[in-house]
Protein backbone atom coordinates (compact mmCIF):
# COMPACT_ATOMS: atom_id res chain seq x y z
CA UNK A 1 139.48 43.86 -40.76
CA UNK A 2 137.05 41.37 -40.34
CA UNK A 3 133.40 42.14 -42.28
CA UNK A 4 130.60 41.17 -40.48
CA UNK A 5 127.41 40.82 -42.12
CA UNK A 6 124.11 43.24 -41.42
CA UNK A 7 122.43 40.16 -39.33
CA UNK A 8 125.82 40.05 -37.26
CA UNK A 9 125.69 43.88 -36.42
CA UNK A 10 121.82 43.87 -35.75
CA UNK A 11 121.97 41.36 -33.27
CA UNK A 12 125.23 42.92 -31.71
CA UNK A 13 123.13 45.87 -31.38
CA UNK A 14 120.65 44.07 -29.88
CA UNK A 15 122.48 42.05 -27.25
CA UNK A 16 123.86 45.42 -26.20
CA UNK A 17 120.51 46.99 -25.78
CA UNK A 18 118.83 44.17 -24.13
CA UNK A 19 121.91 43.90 -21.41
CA UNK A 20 121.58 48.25 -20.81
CA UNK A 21 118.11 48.61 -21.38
CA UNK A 22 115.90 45.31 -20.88
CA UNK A 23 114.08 45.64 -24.00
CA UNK A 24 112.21 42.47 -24.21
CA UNK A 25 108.84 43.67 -22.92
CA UNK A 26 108.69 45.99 -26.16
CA UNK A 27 107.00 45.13 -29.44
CA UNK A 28 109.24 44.33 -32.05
CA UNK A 29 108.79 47.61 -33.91
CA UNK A 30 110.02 49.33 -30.53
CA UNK A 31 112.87 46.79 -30.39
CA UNK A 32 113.67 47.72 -34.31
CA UNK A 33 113.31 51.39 -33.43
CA UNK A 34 115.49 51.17 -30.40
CA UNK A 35 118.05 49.51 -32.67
CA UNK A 36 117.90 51.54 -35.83
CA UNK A 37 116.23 49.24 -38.03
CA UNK A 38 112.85 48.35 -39.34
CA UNK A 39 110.94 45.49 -38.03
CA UNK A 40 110.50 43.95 -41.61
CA UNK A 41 114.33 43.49 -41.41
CA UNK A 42 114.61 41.84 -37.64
CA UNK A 43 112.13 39.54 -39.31
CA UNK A 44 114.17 39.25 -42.39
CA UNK A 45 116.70 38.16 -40.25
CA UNK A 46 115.36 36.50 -36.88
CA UNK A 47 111.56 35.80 -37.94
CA UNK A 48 109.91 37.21 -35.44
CA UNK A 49 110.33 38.84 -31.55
CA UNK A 50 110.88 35.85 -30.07
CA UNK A 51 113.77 34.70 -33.20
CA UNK A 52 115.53 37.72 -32.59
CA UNK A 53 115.59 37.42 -28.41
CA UNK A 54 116.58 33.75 -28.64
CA UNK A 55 119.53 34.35 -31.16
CA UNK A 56 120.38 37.25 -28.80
CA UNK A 57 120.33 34.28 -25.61
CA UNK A 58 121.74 31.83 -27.89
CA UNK A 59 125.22 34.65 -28.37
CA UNK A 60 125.60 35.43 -24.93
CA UNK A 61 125.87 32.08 -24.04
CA UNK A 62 128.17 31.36 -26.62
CA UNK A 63 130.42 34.69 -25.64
CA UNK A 64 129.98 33.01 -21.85
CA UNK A 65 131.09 29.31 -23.10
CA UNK A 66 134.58 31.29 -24.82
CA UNK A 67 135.00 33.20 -21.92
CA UNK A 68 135.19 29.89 -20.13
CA UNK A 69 138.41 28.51 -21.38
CA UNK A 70 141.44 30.01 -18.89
CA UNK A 71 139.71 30.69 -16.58
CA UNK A 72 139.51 29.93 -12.97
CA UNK A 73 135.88 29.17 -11.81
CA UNK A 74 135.52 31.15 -9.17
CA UNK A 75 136.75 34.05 -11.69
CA UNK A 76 134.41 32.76 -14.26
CA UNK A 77 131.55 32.94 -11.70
CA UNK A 78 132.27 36.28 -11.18
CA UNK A 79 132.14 37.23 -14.49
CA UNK A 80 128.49 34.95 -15.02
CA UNK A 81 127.39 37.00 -12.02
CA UNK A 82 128.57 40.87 -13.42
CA UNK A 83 125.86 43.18 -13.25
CA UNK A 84 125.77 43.93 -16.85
CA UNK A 85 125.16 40.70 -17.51
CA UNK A 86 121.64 40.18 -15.43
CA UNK A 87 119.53 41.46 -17.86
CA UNK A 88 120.35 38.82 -20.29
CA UNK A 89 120.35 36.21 -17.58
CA UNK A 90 116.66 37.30 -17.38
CA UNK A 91 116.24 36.75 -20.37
CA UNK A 92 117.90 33.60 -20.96
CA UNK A 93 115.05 31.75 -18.33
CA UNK A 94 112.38 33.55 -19.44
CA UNK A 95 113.34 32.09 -23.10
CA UNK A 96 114.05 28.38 -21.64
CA UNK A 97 110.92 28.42 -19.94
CA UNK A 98 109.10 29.36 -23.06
CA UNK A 99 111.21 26.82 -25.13
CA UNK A 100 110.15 24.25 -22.93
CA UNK A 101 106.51 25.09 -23.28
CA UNK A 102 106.96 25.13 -27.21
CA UNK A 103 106.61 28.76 -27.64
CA UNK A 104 107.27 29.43 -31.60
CA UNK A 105 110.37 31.15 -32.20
CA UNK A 106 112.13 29.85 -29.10
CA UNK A 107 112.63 26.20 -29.35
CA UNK A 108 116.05 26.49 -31.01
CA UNK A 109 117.22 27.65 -27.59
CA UNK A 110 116.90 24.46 -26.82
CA UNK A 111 119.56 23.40 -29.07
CA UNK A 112 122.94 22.23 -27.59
CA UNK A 113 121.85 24.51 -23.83
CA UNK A 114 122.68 21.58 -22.63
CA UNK A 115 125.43 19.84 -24.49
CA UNK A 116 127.11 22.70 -25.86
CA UNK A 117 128.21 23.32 -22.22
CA UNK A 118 129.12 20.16 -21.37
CA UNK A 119 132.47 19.73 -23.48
CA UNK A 120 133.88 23.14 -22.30
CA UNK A 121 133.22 22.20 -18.28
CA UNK A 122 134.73 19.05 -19.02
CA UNK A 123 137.61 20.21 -19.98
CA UNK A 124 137.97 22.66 -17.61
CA UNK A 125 137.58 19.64 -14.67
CA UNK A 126 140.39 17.96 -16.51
CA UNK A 127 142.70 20.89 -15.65
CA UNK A 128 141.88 20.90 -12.39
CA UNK A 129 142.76 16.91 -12.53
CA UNK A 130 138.99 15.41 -12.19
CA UNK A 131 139.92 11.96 -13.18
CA UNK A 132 138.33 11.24 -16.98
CA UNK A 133 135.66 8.29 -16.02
CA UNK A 134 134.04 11.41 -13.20
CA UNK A 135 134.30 14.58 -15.84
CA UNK A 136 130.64 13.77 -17.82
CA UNK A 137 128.60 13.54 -14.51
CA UNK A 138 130.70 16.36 -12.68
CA UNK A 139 129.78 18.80 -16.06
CA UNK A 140 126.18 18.41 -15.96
CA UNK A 141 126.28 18.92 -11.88
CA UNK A 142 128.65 22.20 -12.19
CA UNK A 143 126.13 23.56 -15.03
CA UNK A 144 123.26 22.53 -12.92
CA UNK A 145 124.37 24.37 -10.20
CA UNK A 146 125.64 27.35 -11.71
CA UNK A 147 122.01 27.90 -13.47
CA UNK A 148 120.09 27.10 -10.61
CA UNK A 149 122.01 29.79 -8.76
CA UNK A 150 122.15 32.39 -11.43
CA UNK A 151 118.31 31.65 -11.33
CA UNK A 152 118.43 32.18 -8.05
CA UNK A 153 120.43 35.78 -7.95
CA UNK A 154 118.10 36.91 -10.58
CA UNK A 155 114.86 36.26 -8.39
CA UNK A 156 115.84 36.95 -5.50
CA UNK A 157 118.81 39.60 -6.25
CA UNK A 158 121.21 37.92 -3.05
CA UNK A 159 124.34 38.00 -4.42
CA UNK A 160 125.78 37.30 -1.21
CA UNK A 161 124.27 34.32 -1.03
CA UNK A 162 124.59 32.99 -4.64
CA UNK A 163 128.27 33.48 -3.63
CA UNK A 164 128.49 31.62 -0.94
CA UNK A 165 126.63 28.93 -2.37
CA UNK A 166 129.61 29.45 -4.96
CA UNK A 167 132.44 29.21 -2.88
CA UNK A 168 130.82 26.17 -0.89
CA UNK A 169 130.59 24.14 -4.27
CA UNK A 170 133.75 24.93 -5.81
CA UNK A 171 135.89 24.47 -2.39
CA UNK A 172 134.61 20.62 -3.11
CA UNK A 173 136.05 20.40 -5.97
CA UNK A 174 139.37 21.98 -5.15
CA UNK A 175 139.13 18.74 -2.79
CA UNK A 176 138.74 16.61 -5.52
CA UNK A 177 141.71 17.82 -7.63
């Protein structure tokens, strides 16, 4: 059995709440509440509101990035697009734009949102026999896209669309291969 630590189970707690219960307009000692915790020890362990909601941004992405590997994309962009997953999508711009505009507490989001991405895609276009020389530039344009239409489904709630959009991009690439 694998221990976690309290940190580990505090912001499992959290991820869950945020993705059933869109908890980020609360004050932190709501969030704590919600979560069964103080808010002296989400500071302890995040540093503030913002800490806590970018580690919780910073996990799904890395749960998203593992999910990644064996996976088809279209079947990966359905499971980017689930329902129980908009919530945190939300969140995830709402944090970047912050980042961006050097909102203490959120910078570290900025850490690796880029690059962390790019190895995993890579790889993934080398299965699907993108020659080597092509994979670098064909990563960043596959992330690009998928967040600018995941930013798009969760403004303007078309999934339809976002789909289609989707299955336009990737049928290029199956052209490629």
């Amino acid at each position: 059995m694998i221990e976690t630590s309290p940190r580990d189970r505090l912001l499992a707690a959290a991820i869950d709440h945020i993705a059933h219960h869109r908890g980020t307009e609360k004050s932190l000692r709501a969030l704590a509440a919600d979560l069964g915790t103080s808010h002296r020890m989400l500071i302890y362990h995040f540093g503030s509101k913002e800490g806590l909601l970018t580690a919780v941004a910073r996990e799904v992405e890395a749960r998203q990035r593992a999910a990644l590997t064996g996976l088809d994309p279209a079947e990966f962009w359905r499971r980017l697009t689930d329902d129980d997953l908009r919530a945190n999508e939300r969140l995830f711009f709402q944090l970047y734009g912050q980042a961006l505009g050097g909102t203490p507490g959120t910078t570290g989001l900025l850490d690796g949102v880029i690059d962390d991405w790019l190895g995993p895609i890579e790889a993934l276009l080398a299965e699907h026999g993108v020659p080597e020389a092509d994979r670098a530039a064909h990563a960043r344009l596959g992330l690009a896209v998928a967040r600018g239409l995941l930013l798009d489904l969760v403004t303007t709630g078309d999934r339809e669309a976002v789909d289609a959009a989707m299955a336009h991009f990737l049928a290029r690439y199956r052209q490629l291969a």
